[in-house]
C-alpha atoms as a PDB file:
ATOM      1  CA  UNK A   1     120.640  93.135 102.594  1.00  0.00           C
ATOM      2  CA  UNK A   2     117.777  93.328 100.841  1.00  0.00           C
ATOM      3  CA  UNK A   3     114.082  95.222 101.346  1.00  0.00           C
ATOM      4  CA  UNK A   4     110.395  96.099  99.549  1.00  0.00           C
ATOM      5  CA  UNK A   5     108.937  98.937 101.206  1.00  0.00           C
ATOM      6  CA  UNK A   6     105.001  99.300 100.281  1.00  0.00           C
ATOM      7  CA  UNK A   7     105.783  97.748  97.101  1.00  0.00           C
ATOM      8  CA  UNK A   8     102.718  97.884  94.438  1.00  0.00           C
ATOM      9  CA  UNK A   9     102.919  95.883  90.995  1.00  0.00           C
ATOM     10  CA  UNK A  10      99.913  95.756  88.265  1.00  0.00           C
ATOM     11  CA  UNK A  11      99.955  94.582  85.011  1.00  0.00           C
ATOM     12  CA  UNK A  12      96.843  96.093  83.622  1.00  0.00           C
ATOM     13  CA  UNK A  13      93.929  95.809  85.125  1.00  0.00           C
ATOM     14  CA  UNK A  14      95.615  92.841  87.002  1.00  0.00           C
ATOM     15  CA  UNK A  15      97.086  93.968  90.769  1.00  0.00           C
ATOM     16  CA  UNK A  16      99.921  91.820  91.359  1.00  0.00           C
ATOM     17  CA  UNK A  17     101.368  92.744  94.572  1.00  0.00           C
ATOM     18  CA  UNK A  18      99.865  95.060  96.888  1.00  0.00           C
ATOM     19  CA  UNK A  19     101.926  96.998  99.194  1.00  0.00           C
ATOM     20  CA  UNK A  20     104.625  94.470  99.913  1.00  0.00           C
ATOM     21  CA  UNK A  21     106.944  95.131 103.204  1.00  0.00           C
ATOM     22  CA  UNK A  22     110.014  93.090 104.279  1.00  0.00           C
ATOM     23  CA  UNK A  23     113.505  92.927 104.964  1.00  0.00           C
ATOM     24  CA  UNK A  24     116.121  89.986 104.546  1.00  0.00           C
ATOM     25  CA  UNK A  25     119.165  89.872 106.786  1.00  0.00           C
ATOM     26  CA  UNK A  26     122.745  89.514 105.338  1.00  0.00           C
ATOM     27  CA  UNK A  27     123.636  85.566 105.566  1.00  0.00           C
ATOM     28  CA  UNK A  28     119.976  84.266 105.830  1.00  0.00           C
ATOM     29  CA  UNK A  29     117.550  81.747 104.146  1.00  0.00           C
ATOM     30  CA  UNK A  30     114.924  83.941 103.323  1.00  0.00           C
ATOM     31  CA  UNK A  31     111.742  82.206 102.052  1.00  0.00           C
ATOM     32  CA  UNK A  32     108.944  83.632 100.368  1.00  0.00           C
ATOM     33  CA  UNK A  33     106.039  81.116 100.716  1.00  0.00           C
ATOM     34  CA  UNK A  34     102.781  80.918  98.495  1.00  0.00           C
ATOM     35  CA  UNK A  35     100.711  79.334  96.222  1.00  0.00           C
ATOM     36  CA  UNK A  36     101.756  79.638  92.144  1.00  0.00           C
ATOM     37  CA  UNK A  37     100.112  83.061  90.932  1.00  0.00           C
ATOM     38  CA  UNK A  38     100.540  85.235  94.807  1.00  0.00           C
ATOM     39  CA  UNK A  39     103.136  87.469  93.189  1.00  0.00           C
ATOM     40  CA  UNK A  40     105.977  85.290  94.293  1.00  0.00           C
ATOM     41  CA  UNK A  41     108.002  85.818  90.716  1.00  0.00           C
ATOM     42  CA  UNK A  42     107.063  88.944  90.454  1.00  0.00           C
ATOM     43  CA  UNK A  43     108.826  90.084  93.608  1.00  0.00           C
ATOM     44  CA  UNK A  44     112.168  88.264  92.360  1.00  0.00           C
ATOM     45  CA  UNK A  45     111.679  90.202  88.677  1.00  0.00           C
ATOM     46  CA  UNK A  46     111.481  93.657  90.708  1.00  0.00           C
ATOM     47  CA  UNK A  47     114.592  92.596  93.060  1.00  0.00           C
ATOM     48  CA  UNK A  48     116.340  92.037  90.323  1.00  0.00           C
ATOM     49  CA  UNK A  49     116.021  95.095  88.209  1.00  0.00           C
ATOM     50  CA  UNK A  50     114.003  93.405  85.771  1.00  0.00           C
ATOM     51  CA  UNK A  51     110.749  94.865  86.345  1.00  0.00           C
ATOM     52  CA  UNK A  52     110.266  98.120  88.163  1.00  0.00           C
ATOM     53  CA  UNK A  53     107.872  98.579  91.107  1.00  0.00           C
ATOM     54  CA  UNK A  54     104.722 100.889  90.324  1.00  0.00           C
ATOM     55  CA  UNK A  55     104.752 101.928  93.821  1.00  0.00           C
ATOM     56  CA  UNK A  56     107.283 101.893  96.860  1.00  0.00           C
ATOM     57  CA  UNK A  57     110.777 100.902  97.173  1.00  0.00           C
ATOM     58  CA  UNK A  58     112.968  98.048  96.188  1.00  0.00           C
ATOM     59  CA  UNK A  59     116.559  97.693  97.168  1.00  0.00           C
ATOM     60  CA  UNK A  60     119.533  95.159  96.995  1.00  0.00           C
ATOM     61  CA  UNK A  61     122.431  95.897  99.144  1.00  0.00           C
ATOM     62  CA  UNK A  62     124.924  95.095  96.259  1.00  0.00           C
ATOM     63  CA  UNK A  63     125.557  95.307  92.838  1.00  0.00           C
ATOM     64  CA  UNK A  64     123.856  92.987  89.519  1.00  0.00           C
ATOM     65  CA  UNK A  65     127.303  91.355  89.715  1.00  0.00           C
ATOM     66  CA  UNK A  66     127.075  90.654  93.211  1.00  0.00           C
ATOM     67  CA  UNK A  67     123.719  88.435  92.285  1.00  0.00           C
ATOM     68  CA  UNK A  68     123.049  84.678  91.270  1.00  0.00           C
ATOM     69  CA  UNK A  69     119.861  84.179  89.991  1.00  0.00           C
ATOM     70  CA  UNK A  70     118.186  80.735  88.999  1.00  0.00           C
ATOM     71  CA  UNK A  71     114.949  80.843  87.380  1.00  0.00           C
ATOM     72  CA  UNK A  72     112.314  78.102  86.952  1.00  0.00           C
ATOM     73  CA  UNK A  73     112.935  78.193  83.369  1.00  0.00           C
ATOM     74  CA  UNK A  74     116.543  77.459  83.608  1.00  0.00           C
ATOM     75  CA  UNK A  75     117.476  79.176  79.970  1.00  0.00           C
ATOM     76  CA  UNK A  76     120.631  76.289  79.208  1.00  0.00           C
ATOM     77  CA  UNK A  77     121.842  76.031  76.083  1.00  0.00           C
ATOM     78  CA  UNK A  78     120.857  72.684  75.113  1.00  0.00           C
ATOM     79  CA  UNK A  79     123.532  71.866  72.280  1.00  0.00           C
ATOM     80  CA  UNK A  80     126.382  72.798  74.605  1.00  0.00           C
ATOM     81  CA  UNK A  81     128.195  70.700  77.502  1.00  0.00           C
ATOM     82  CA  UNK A  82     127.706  71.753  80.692  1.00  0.00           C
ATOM     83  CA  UNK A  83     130.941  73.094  81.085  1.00  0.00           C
ATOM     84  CA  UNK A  84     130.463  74.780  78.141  1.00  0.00           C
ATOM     85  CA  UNK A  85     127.447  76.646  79.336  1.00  0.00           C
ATOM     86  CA  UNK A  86     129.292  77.577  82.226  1.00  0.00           C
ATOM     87  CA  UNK A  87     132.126  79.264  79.984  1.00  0.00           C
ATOM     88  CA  UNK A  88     129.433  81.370  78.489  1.00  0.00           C
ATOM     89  CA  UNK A  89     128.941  82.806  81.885  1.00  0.00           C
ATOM     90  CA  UNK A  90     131.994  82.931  82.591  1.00  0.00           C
ATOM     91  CA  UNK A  91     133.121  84.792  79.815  1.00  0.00           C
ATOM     92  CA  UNK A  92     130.695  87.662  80.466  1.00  0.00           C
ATOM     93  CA  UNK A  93     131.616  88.012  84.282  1.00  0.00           C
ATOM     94  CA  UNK A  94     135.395  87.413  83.378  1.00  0.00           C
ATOM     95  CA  UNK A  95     136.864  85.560  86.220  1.00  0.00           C
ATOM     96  CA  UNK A  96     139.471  82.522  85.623  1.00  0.00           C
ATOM     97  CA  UNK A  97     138.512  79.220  83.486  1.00  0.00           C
ATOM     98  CA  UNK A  98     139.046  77.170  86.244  1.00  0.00           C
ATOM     99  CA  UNK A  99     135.759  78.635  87.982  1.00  0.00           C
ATOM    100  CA  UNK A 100     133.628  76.190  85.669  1.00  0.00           C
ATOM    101  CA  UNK A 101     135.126  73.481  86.675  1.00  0.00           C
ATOM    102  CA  UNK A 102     135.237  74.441  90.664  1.00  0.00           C
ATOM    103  CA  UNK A 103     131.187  74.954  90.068  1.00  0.00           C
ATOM    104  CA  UNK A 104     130.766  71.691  88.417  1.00  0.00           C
ATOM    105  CA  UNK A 105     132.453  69.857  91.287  1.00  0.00           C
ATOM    106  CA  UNK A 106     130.359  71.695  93.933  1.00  0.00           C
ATOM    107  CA  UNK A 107     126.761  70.364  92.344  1.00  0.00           C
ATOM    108  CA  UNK A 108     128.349  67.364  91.292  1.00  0.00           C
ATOM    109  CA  UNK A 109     128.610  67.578  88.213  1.00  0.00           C
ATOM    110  CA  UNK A 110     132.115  67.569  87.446  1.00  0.00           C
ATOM    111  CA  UNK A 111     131.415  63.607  85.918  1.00  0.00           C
ATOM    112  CA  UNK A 112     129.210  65.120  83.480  1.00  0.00           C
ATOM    113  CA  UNK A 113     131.794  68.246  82.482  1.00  0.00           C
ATOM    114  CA  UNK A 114     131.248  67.046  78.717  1.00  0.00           C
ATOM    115  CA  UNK A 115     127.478  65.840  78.394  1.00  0.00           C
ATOM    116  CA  UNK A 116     125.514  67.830  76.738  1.00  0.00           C
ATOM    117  CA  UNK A 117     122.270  69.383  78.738  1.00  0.00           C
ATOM    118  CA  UNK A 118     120.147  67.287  76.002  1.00  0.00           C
ATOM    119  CA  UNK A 119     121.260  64.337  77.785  1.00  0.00           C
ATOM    120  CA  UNK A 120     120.463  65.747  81.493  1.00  0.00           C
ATOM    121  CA  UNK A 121     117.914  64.241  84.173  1.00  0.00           C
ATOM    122  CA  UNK A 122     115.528  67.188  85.538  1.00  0.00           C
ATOM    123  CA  UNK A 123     117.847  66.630  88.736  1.00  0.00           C
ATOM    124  CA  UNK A 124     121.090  67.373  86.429  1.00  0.00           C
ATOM    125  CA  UNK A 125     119.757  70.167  84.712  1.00  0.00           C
ATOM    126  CA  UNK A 126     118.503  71.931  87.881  1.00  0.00           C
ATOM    127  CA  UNK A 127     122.209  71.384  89.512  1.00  0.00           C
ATOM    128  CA  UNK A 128     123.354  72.903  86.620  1.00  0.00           C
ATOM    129  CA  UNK A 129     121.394  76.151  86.473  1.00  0.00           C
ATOM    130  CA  UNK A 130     122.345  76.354  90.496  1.00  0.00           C
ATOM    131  CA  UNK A 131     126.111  76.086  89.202  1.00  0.00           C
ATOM    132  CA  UNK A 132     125.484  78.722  86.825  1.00  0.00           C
ATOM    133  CA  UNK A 133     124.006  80.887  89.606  1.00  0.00           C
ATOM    134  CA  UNK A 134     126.623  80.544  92.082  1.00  0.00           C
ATOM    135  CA  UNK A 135     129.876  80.783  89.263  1.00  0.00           C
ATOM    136  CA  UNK A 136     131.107  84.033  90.377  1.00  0.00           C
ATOM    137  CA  UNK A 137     130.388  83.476  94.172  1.00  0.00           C
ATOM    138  CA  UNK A 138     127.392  86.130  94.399  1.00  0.00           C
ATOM    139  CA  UNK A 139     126.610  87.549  97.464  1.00  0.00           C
ATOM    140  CA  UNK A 140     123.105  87.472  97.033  1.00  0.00           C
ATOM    141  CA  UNK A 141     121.528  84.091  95.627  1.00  0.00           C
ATOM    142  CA  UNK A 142     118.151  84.121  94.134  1.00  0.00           C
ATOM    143  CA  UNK A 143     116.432  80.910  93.887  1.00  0.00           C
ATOM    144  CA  UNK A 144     112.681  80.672  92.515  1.00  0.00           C
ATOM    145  CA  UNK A 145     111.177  77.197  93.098  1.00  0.00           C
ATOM    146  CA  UNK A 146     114.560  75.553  92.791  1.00  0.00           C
ATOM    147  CA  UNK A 147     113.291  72.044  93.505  1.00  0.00           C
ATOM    148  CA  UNK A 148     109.992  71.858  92.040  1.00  0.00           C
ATOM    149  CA  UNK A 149     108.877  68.642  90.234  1.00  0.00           C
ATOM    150  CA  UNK A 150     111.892  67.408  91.414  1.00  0.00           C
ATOM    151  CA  UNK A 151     112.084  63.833  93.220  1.00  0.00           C
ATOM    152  CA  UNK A 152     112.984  63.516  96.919  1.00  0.00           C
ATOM    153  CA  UNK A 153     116.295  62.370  96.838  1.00  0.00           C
ATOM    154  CA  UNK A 154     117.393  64.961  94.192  1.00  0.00           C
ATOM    155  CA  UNK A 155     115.460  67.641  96.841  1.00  0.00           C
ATOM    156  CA  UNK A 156     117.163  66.682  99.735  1.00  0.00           C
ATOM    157  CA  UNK A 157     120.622  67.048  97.279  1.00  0.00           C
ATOM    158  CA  UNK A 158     119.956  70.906  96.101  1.00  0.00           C
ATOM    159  CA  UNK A 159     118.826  71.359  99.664  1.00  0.00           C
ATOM    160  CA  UNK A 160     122.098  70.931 100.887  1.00  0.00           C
ATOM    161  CA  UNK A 161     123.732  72.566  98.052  1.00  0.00           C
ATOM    162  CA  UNK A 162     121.672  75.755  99.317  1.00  0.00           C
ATOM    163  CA  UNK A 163     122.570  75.226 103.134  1.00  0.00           C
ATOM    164  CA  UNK A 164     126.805  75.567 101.939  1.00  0.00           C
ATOM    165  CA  UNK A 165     126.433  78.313  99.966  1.00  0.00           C
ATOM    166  CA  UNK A 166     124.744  80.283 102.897  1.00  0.00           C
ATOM    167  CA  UNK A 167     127.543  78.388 104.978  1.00  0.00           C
ATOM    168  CA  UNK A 168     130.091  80.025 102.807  1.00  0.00           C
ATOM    169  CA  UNK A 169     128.320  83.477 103.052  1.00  0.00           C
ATOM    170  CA  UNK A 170     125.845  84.269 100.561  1.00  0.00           C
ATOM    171  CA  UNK A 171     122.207  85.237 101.551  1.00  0.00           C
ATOM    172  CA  UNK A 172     119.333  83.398  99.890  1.00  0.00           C
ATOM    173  CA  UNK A 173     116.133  84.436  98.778  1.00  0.00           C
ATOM    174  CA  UNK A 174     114.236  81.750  97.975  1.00  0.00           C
ATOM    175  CA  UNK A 175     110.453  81.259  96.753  1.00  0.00           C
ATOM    176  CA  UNK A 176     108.384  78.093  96.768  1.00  0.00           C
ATOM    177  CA  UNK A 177     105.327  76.924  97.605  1.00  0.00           C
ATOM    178  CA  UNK A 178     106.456  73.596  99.081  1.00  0.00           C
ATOM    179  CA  UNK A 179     105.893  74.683 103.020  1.00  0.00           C
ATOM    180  CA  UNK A 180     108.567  71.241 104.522  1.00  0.00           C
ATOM    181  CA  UNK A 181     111.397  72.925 102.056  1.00  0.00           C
ATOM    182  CA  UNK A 182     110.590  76.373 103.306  1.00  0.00           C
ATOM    183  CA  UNK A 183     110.312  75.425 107.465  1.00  0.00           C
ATOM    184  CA  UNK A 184     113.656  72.797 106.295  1.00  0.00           C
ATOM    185  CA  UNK A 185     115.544  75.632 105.011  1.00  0.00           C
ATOM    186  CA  UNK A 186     114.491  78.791 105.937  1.00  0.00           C
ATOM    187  CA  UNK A 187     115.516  81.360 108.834  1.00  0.00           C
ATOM    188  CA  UNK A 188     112.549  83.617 108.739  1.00  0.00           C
ATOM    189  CA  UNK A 189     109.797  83.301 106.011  1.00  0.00           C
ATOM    190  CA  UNK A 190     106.875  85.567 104.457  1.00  0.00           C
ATOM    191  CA  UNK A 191     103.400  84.422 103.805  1.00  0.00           C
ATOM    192  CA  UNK A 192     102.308  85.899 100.305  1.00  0.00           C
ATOM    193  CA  UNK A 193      98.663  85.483  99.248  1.00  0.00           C
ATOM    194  CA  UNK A 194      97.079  87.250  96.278  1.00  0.00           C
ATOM    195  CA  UNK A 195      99.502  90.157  95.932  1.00  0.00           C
ATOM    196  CA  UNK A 196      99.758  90.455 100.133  1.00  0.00           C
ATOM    197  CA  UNK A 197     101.580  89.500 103.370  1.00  0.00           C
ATOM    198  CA  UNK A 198      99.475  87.661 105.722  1.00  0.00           C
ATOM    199  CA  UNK A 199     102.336  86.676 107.875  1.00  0.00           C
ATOM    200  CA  UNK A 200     106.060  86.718 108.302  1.00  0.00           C
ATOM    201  CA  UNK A 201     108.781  85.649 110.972  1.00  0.00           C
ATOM    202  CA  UNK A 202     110.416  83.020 112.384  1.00  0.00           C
ATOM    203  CA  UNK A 203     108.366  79.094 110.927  1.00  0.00           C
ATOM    204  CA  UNK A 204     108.276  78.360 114.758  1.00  0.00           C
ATOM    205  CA  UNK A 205     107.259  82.045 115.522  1.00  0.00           C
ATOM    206  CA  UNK A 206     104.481  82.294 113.175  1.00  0.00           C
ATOM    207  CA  UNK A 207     102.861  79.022 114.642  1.00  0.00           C
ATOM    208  CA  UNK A 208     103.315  80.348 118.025  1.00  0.00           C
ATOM    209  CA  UNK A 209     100.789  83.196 117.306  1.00  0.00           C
ATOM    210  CA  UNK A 210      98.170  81.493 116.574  1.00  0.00           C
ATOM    211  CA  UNK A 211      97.229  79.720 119.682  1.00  0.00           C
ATOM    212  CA  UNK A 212      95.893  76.203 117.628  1.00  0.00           C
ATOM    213  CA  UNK A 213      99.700  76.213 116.009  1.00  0.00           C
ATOM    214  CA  UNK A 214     102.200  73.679 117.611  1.00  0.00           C
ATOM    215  CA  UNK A 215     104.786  73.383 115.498  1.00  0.00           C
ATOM    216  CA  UNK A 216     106.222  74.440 112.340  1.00  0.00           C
ATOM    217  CA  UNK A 217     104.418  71.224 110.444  1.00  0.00           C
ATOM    218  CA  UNK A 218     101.333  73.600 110.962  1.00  0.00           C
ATOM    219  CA  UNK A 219     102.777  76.499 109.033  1.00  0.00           C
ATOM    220  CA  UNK A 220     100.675  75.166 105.973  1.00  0.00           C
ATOM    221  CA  UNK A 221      97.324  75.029 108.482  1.00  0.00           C
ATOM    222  CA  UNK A 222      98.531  78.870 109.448  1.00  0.00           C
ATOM    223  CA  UNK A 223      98.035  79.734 105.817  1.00  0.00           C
ATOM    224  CA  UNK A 224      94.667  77.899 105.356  1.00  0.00           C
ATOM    225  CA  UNK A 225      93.399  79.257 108.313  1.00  0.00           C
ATOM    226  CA  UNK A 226      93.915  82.951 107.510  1.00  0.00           C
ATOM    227  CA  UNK A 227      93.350  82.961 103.827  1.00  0.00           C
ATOM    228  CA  UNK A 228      91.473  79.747 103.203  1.00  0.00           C
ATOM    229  CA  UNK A 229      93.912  78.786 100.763  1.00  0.00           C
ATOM    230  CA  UNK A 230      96.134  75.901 100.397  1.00  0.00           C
ATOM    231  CA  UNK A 231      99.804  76.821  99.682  1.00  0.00           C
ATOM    232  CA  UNK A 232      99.525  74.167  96.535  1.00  0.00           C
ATOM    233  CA  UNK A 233      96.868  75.467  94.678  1.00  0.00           C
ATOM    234  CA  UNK A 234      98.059  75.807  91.241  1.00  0.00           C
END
């Protein structure tokens, strides 16, 4: 469903990603794991036709239309409701006004139809931007650091918002550097550090191959141990 093949990425003098290889499987939870500043973004930007690679191949297996995408900065109007903000969107991929509200009630939000995003938690707001993402039922679902500086409970809550839409038959590509969300939610996962893969496969796979690995709570000591980074160094 979607691949990088040697992809290469500098801005400048600056190497950003350096010779990048994976695949992602139709109906997976995809994560790509690494510390803020290993190229995670950038990778999402190139998937997404927004940058282009300087080297290599990038493919999606379906069309712009066919994508969600939900940024860090979530880009809401702030003035408008939320079901306004939806409309917007909905406008632009024409499908039927009842869509907003069907989005709303899956991120439970449908309460809050009429508030305006000025008067949203972080927790609202970030349901929001998911319900934006997922208004035209896209087959592929980008998420980049969906639940950061976001509080448990609301976690756990976008968490399972994630799980149904994959239920439901999208596949997810998600970055974070929070390594319980990633082993939580993710089918196979990618190591990224400074531009590279160090590892990638199955949580529980990757911890297998190193023989001091147990169990996927290690998957954080797998990453210190082969780049001598932690994955939450800013």
């Amino acid at each position: 469903m979607i691949s990088l093949s040697n992809v290469q990425k500098s801005f400048g003098d600056v190497q950003v990603l350096s010779g990048v290889n994976f695949h992602v499987k139709e109906r997976e939870i995809f994560g790509l794991l690494g510390p803020s500043g290993s190229g995670k973004t950038t990778i999402i930007n190139i998937l997404t036709r927004q940058f282009d690679a300087d080297e290599g191949e990038a493919s999606v297996a379906v069309s712009p239309f066919e994508t969600g995408l939900m940024l860090d900065e979530d880009g809401l109007y702030p003035r408008l409701s939320c079901l306004e903000n939806l409309d917007v969107f909905r406008r632009i991929y024409n499908i039927p006004a009842e869509k907003s509200m069907e989005a709303l009630e899956n991120v439970g939000l449908a309460d809050a139809a009429k508030k305006a995003v000025t008067a949203l938690s972080n927790g609202m707001r970030q349901r929001l931007a998911l319900a934006r993402a997922i208004l035209h039922s896209p087959k592929v679902l980008f998420l980049d650091e969906p639940t950061s500086a976001l509080d448990p409970r609301t976690t756990d809550g976008i968490h399972e918002l994630i799980c149904q839409i994959r239920d439901r038959g999208a596949t997810i590509f998600l970055t974070t550097h929070n390594m319980d969300e990633a082993v939580k939610l993710c089918d196979r996962v990618v190591l990224l550090h400074k531009g590279q893969i160090v590892e990638q496969g199955e949580p529980l796979e990757i911890c297998r191959r190193h023989e001091s690995m147990k169990n996927v709570a290690d998957l954080g000591n797998v990453f210190i141990k082969m780049t001598g980074a932690d994955l939450y160094d800013q």
